[in-house]
Every structure is written in C-alpha cells, then in structure tokens.
C-alpha atoms as a PDB file:
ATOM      1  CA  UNK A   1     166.760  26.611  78.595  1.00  0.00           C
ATOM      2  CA  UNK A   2     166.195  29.152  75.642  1.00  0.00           C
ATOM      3  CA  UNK A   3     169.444  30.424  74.191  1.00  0.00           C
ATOM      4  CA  UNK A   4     168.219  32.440  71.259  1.00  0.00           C
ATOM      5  CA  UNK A   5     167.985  35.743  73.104  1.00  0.00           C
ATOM      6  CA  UNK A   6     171.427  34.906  74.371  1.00  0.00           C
ATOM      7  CA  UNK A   7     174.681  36.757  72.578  1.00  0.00           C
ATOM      8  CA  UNK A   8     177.206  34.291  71.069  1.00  0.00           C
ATOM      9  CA  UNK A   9     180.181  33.764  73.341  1.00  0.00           C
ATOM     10  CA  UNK A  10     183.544  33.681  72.147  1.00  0.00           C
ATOM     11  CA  UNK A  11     185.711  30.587  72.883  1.00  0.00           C
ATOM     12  CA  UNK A  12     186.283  29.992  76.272  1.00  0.00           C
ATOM     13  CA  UNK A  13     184.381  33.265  77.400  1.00  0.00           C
ATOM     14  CA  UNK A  14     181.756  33.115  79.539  1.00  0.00           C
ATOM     15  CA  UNK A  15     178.978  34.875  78.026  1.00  0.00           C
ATOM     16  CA  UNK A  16     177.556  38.515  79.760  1.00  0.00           C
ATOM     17  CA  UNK A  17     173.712  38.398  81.031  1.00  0.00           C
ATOM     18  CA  UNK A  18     171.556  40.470  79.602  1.00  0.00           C
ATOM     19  CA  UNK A  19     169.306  42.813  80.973  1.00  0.00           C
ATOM     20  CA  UNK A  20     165.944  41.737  82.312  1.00  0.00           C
ATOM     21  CA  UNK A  21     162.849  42.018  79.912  1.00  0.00           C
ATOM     22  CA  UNK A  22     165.297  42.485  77.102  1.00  0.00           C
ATOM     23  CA  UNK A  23     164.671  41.348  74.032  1.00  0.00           C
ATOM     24  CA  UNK A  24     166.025  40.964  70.357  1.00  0.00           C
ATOM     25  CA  UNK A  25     166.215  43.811  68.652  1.00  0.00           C
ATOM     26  CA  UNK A  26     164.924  46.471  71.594  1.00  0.00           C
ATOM     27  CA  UNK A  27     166.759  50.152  70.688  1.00  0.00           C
ATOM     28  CA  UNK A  28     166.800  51.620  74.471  1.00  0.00           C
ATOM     29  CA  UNK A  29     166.132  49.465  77.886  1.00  0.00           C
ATOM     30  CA  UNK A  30     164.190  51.096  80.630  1.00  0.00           C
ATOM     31  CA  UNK A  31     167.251  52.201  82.360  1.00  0.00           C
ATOM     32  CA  UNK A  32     168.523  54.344  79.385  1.00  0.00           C
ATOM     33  CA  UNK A  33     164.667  55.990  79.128  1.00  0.00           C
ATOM     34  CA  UNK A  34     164.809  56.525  82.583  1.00  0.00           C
ATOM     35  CA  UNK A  35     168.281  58.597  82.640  1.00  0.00           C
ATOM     36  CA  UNK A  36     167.432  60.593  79.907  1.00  0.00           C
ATOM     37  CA  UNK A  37     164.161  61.296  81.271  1.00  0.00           C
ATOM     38  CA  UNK A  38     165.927  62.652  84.446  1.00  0.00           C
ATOM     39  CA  UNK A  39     168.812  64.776  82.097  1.00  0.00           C
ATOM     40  CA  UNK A  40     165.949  66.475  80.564  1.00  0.00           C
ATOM     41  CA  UNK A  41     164.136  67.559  83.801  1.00  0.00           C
ATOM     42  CA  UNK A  42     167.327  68.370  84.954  1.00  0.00           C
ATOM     43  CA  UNK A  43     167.915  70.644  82.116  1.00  0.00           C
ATOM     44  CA  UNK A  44     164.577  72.597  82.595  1.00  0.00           C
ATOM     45  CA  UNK A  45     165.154  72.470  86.151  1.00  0.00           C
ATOM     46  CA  UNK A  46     168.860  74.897  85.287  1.00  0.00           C
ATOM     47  CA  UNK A  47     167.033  76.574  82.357  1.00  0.00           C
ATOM     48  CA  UNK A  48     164.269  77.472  84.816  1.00  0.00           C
ATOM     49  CA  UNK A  49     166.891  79.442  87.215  1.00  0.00           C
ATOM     50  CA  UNK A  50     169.609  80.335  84.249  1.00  0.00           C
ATOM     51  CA  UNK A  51     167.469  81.963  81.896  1.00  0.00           C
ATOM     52  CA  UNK A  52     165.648  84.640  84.031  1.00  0.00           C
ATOM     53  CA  UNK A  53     168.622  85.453  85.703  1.00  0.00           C
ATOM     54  CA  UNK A  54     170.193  85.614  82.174  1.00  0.00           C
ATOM     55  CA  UNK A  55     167.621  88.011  80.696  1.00  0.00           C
ATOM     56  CA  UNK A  56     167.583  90.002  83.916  1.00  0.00           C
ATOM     57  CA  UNK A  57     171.457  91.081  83.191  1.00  0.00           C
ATOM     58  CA  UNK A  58     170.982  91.425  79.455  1.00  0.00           C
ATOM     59  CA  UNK A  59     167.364  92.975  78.972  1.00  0.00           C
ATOM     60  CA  UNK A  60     168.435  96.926  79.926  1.00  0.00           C
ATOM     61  CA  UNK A  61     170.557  96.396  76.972  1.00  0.00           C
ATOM     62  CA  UNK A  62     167.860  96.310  74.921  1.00  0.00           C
ATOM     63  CA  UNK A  63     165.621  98.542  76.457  1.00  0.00           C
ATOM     64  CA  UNK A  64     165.408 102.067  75.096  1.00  0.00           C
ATOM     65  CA  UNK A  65     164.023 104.690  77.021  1.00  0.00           C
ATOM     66  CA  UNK A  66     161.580 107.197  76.158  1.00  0.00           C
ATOM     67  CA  UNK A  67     162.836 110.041  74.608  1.00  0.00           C
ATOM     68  CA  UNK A  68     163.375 112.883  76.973  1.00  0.00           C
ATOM     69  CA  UNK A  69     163.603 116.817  76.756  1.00  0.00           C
ATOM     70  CA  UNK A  70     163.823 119.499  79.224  1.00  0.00           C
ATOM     71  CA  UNK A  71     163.933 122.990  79.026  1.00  0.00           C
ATOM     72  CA  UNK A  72     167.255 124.886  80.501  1.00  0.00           C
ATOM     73  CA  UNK A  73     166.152 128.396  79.670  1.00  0.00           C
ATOM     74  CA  UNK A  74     165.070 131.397  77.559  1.00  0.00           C
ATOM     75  CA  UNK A  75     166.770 131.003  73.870  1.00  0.00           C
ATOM     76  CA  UNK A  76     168.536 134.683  75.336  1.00  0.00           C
ATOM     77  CA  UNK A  77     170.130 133.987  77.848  1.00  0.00           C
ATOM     78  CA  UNK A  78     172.972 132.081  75.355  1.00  0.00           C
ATOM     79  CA  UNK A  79     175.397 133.735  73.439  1.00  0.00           C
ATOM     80  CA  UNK A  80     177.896 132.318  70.853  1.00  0.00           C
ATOM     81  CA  UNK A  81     181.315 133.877  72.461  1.00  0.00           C
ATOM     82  CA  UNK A  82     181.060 131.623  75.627  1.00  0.00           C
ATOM     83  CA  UNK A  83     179.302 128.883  77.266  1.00  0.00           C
ATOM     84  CA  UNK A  84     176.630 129.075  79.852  1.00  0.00           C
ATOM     85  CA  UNK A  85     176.773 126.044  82.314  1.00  0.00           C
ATOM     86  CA  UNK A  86     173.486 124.399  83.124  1.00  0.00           C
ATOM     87  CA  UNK A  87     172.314 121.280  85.386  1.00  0.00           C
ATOM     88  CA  UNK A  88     169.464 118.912  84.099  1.00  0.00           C
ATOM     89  CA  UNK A  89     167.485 115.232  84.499  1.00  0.00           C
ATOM     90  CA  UNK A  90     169.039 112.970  81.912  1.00  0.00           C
ATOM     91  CA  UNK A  91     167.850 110.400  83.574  1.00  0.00           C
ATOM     92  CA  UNK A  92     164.569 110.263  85.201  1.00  0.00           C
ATOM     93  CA  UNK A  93     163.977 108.509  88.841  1.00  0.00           C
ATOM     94  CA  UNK A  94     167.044 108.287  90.169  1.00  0.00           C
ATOM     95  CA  UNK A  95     167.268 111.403  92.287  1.00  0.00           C
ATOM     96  CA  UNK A  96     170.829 113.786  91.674  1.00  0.00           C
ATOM     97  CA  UNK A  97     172.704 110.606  90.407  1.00  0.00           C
ATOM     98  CA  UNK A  98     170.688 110.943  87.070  1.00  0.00           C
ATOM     99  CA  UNK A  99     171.395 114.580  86.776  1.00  0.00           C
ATOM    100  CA  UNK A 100     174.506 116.195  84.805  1.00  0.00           C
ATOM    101  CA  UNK A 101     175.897 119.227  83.612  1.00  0.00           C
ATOM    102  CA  UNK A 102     176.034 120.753  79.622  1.00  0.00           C
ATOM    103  CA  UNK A 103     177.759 123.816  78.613  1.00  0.00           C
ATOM    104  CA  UNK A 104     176.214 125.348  76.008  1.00  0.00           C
ATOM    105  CA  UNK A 105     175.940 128.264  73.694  1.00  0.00           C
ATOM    106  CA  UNK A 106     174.690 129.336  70.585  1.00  0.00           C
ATOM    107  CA  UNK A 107     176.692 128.158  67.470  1.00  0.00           C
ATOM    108  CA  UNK A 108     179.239 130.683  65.881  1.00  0.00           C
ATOM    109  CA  UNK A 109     179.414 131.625  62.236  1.00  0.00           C
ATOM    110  CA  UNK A 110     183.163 132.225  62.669  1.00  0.00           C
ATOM    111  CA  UNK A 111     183.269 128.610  63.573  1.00  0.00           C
ATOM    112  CA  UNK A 112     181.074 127.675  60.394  1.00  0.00           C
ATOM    113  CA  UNK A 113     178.275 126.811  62.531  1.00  0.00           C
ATOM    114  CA  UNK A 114     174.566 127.687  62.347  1.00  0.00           C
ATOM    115  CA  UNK A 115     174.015 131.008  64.194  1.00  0.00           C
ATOM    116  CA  UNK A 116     170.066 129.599  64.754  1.00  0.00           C
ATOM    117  CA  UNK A 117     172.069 126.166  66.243  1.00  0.00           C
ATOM    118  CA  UNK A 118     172.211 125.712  69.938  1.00  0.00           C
ATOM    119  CA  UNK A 119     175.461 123.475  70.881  1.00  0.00           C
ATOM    120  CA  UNK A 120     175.240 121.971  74.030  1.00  0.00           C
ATOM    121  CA  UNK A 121     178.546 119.832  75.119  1.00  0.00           C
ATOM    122  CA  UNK A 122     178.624 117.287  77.916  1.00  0.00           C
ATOM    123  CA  UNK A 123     180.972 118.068  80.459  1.00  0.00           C
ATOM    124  CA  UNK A 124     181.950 114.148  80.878  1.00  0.00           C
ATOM    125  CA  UNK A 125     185.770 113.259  79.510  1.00  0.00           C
ATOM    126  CA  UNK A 126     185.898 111.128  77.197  1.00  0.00           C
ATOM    127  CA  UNK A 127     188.557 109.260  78.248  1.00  0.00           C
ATOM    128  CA  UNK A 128     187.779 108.449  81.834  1.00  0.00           C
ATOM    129  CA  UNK A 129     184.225 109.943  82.422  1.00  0.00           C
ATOM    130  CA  UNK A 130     185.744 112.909  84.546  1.00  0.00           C
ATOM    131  CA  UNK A 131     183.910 115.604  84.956  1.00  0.00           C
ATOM    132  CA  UNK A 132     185.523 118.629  82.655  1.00  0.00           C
ATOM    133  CA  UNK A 133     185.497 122.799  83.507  1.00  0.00           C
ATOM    134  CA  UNK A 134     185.001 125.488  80.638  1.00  0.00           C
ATOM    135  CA  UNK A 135     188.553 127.755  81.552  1.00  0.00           C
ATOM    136  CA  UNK A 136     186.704 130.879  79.520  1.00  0.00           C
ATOM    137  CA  UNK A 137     189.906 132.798  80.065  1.00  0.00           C
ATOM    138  CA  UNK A 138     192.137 129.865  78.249  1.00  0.00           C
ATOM    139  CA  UNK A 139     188.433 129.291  75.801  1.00  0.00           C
ATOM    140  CA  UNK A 140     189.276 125.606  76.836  1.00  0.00           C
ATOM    141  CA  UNK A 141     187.694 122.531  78.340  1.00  0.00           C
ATOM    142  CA  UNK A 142     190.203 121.547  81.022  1.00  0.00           C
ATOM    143  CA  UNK A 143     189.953 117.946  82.718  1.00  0.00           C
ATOM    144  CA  UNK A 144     191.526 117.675  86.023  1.00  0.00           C
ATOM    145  CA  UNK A 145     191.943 114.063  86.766  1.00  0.00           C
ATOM    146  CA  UNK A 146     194.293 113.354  84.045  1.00  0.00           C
ATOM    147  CA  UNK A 147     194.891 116.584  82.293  1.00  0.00           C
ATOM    148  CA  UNK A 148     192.641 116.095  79.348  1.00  0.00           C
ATOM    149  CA  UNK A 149     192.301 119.303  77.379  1.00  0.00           C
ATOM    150  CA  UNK A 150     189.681 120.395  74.941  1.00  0.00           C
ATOM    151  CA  UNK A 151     189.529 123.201  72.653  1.00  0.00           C
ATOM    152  CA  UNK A 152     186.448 125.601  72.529  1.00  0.00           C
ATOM    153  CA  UNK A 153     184.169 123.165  70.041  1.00  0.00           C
ATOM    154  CA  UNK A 154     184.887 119.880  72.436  1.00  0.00           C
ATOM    155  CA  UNK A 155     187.961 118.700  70.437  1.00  0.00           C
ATOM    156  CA  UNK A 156     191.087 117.247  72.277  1.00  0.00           C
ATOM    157  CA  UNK A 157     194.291 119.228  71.758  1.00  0.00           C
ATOM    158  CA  UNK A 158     195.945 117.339  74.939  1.00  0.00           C
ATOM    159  CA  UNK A 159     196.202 114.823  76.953  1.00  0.00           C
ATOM    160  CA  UNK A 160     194.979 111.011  76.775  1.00  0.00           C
ATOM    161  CA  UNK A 161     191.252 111.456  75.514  1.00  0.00           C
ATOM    162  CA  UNK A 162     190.340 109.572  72.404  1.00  0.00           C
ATOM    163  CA  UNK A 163     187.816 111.960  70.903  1.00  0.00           C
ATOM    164  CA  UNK A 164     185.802 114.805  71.339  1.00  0.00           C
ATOM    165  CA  UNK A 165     183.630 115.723  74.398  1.00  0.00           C
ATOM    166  CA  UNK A 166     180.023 113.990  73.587  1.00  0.00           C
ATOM    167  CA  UNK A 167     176.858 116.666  73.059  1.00  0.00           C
ATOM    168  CA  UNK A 168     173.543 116.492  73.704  1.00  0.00           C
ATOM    169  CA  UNK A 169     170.521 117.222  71.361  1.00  0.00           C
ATOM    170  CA  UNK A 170     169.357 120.542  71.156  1.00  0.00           C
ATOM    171  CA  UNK A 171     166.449 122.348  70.008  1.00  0.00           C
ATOM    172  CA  UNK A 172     164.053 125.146  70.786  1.00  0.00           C
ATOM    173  CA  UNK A 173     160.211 125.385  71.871  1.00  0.00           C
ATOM    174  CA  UNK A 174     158.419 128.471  72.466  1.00  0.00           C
ATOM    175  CA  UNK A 175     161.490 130.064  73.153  1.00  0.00           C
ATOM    176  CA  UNK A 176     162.883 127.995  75.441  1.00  0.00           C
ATOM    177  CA  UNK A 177     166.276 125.995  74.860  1.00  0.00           C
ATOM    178  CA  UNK A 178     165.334 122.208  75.185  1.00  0.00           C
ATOM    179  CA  UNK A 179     168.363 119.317  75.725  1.00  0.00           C
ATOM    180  CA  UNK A 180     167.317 115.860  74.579  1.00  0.00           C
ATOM    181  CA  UNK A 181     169.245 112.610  74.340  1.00  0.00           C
ATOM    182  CA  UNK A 182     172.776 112.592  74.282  1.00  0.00           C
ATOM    183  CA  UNK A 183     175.373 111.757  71.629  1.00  0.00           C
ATOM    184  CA  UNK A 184     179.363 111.240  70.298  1.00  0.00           C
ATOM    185  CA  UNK A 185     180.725 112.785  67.685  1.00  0.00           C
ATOM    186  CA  UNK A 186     183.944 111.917  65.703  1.00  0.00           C
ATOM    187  CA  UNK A 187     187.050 113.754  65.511  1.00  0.00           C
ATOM    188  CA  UNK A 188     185.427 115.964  62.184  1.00  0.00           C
ATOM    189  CA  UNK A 189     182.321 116.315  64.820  1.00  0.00           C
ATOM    190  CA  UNK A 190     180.220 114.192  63.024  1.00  0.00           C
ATOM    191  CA  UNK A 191     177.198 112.583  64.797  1.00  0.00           C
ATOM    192  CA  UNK A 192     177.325 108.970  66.043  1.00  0.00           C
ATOM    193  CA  UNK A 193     175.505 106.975  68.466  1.00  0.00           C
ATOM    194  CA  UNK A 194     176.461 107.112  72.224  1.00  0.00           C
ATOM    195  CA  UNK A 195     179.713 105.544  73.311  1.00  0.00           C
ATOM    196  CA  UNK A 196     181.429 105.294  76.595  1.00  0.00           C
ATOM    197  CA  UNK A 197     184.223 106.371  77.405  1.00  0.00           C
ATOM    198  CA  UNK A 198     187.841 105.401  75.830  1.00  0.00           C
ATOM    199  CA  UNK A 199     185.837 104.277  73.081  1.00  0.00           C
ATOM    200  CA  UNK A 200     186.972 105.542  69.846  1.00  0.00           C
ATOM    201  CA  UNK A 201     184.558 107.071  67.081  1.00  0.00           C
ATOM    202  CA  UNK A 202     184.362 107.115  63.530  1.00  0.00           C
ATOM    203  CA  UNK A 203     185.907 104.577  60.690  1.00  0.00           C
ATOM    204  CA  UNK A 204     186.492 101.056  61.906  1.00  0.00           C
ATOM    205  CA  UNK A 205     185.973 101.951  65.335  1.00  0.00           C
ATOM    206  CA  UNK A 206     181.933 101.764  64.367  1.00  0.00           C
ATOM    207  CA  UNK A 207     182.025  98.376  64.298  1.00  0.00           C
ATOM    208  CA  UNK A 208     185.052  97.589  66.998  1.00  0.00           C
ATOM    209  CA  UNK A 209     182.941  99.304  69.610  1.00  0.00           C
ATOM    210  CA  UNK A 210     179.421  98.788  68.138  1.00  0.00           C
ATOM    211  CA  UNK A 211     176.939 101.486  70.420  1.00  0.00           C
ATOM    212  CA  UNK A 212     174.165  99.762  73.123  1.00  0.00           C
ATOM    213  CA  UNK A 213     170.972  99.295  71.250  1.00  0.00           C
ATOM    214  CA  UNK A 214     169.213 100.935  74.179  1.00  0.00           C
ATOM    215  CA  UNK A 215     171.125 104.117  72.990  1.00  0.00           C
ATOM    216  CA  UNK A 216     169.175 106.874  71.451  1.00  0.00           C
ATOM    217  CA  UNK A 217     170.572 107.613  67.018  1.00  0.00           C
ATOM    218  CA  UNK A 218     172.355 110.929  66.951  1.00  0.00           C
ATOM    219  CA  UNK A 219     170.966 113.791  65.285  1.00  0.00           C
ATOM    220  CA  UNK A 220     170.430 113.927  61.407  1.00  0.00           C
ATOM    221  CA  UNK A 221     172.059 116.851  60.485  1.00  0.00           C
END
C-alpha cells in the first residue's frame, strides 16, 4: 500500500483519511470549489432582489425635478401693507395633494426690502408642517395646532417653531407674478436649501441636517 500521500500519525493515533482524489500539495478539494461556487450564486441571487428594491427607496432622493413656475396674478393686484393669499401646483400630477397655499405681497422699504421684490411665504409651520393663517388685524402668522406665532416677515416670536416660515421663489413675467421652487431661510432670512420641518437653519445646523439633493438651491440674492 502507498503511504506517501498519507499524513504522519502521532503515536498511538490512528491516522484521519483523506479525501478522495486528493493529492500532495492540492490548495482547495472539489467540495470547497463547489460551496463557494454556490455562496456566490447565492449572493447574486439576494443582490438580484436587494438592490432594485434598494434603489427603488433611495433613487427619489436623488432625483430633482424640473424646475417649475406658475403664474398667480397681475403684478397689481399685490401691495406691500398686507398679504394676498393664493393657491398653486407645486407639485405636478398629483391632483389637490400637490397643491398649497403662499401669502404674498410686495416687499416693503420700511422693512428694508426691495419695493420691485415680490415675497411670497409658505403657509406650512415650520415646526410641525401645520398649515398657518395671516391674522392681518394682529399683522401675524398664527399656527393653530400648537400655537406657533410668526411676525409679519415669517419670523417666530412664539411658540415651539425652530425658524422662520419657508418662501417660495418669486419673480415676474409680462406682468404677471410667477412662484417657483420653494426654499428656508435662517433666522437673519437668509436663503438656504429646503428643509423639513423641525429642522434648524443656518450655522452648524447646515451640516447636522444636510438638505435632499433632489431639493431645488435657494435664490442668489
């Protein structure tokens, strides 16, 4: 019999068979090849059903929309003592569910604004997403589900909010007031990207409560 394939046994062991068609100095036996042959069709197999289900959840992240505009009405019928509620399409194809309301007005050089600006304010609260109601007799934004309260440019003076009421883009065509995308603003009422609500703006909240990709960059100035 031919011992030279055979591992030395110790003293008084009785020596372990080896495998069949192994031989001296073979890296991986047939068995091993086979089970990671089936680990790695079993890993496309999961990747096959984790990834598109994966990218399904995480791609409207990523997407950004197309830029949209619509027209609310004549640059005259706004004024820069008061706001003049209107209704429009912020988002397109999903019947009265992608609709919301702005306030908005023209802005105020007693307020240091740009009498030629139109300011358009979202009537969403920022802390739960409530939707706010201009009091024009108090020249507040009241919010009735928790008693947020706003002061007549969108900042809070009450209540648990954690900044100003977002805005929306404004501008005008052929004489026509025109709301675009929509954006935060810190408590100064500087321009930042989109953030929902209870989110903080401005200093190290930027990067604690980085905006969606998919949202649109606020204004330049």
């Amino acid at each position: 019999m031919d011992k030279r394939n055979e591992p030395e046994a110790a003293a008084g062991e009785r020596p372990k068979p080896l495998p069949r068609g192994y031989f001296e100095g073979e890296s991986m036996t047939r068995r091993h090849a086979f089970t990671i042959a089936a680990q790695g069709i079993g890993g496309l197999a999961g990747a096959a059903i984790v990834l598109p289900a994966v990218g399904f959840a995480i791609a409207p992240i990523f997407e950004r929309g197309k830029e949209r505009w619509e027209a609310v009405g004549p640059l005259d019928d706004f004024v820069e003592d008061t706001y003049r509620q209107v209704v429009f399409t912020e988002t397109q194809g999903i019947g009265d569910a992608g609709k919301t309301t702005a306030y908005v007005r023209k802005g105020s050089k007693q307020l240091g604004e740009d009498p030629r600006e139109i300011i358009a304010v979202s009537n969403r609260c920022a802390h739960l997403g409530c939707p706010v109601r201009f009091v024009e007799a108090a020249g507040n934004f009241i919010c009735p589900c928790h008693g947020g309260v706003y002061d007549f440019v969108g900042k809070v003076i009450g209540g648990p909010p954690v900044r100003p009421l977002d805005r929306f883009q404004t501008r005008i065509r052929n004489g026509q007031v025109e709301l675009g995308p929509r954006y935060s603003v810190t408590s100064q009422l500087e321009p930042v990207r989109a953030r929902d609500p209870g989110e903080f703006t401005g200093g190290i909240w930027e990067y604690l409560y980085p905006p969606r990709p998919s949202t649109f960059p606020p204004p330049s100035g």
